[in-house]
Protein backbone atom coordinates (compact mmCIF):
# COMPACT_ATOMS: atom_id res chain seq x y z
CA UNK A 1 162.17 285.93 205.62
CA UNK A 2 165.10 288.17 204.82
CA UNK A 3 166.58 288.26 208.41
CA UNK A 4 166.13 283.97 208.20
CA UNK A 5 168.16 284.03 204.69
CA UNK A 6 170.73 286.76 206.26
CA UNK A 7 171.03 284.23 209.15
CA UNK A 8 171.27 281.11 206.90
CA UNK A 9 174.13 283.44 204.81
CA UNK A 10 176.06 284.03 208.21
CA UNK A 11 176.12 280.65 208.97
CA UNK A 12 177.05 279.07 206.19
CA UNK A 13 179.96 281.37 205.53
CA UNK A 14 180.71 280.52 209.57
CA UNK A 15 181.12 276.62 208.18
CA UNK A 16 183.07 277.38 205.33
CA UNK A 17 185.67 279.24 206.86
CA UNK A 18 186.18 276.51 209.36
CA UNK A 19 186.35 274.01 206.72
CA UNK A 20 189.23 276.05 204.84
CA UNK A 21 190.90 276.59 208.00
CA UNK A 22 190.77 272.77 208.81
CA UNK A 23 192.02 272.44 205.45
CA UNK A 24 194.78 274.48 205.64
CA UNK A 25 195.93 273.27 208.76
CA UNK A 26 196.09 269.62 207.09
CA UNK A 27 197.74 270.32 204.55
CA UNK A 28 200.37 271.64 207.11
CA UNK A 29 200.19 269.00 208.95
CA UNK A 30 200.72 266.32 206.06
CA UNK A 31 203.76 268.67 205.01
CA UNK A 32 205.63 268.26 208.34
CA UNK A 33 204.91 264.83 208.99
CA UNK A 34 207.04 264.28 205.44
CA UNK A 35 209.75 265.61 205.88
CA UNK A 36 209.90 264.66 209.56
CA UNK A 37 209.85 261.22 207.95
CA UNK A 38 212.14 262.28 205.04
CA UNK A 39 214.37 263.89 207.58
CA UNK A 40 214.65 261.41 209.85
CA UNK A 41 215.15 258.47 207.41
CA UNK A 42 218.41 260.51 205.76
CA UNK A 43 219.71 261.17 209.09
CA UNK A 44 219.35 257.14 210.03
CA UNK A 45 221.17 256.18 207.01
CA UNK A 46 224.11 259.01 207.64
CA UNK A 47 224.39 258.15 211.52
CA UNK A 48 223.75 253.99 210.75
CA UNK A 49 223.70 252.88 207.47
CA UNK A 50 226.56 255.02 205.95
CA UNK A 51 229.18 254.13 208.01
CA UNK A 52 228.33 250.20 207.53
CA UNK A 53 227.86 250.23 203.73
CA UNK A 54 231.75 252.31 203.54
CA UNK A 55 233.07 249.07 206.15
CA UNK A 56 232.33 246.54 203.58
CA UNK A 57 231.91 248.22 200.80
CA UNK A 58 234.89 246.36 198.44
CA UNK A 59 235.71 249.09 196.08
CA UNK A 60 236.92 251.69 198.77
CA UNK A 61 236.75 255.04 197.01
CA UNK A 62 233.83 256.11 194.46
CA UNK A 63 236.88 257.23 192.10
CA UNK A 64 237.86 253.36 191.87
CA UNK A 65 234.62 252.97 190.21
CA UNK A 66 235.58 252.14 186.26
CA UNK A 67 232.51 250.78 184.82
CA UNK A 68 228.74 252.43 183.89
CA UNK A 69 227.06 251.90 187.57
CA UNK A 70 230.05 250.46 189.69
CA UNK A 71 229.73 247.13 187.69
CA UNK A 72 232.79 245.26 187.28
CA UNK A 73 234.29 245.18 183.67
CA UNK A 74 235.45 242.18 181.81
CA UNK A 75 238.55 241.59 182.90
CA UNK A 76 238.00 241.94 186.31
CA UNK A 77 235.39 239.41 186.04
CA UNK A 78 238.08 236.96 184.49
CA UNK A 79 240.42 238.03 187.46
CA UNK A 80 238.22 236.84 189.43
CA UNK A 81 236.90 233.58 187.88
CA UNK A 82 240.86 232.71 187.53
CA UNK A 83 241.41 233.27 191.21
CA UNK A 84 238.47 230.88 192.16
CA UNK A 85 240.38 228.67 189.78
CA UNK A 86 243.72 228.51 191.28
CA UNK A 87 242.00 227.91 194.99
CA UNK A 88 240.48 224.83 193.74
């Protein structure tokens, strides 16, 4: 009876070990596949994106940026509406 429960004890700690070591390799795993997802989305928008978004972007330079998130202030609002005016 004691050699069965010694057996039973081996084996069990056999399982549990594998279990943490499937574990651990998972969580590895899930670790790379992020940031090889992370990674490779920045480096598509620097290589792709970037350059296409600076093309026809309309303000130019982040220091002509004047209002709370880039959005246009009053008076360039009425610039505007006055210039849609006169091409009328």
């Amino acid at each position: 009876m004691l050699d069965e429960t010694r057996s039973l004890a081996k084996d069990n700690h056999r399982m549990l070990r594998a279990l943490r070591r499937h574990q651990l390799i998972g969580a590895f795993g899930k670790i790379i596949f992020w940031l090889v997802i992370l990674g490779g989305s920045a480096y598509w928008y620097q290589i792709y994106l970037q350059p296409l978004v600076a093309k026809f972007s309309t303000l130019g330079s982040p220091s002509a940026v004047s209002n709370l998130f880039g959005l246009p202030t009053s008076a360039e609002l009425q610039k505007l509406l006055n210039s849609f005016k006169v091409g009328q």
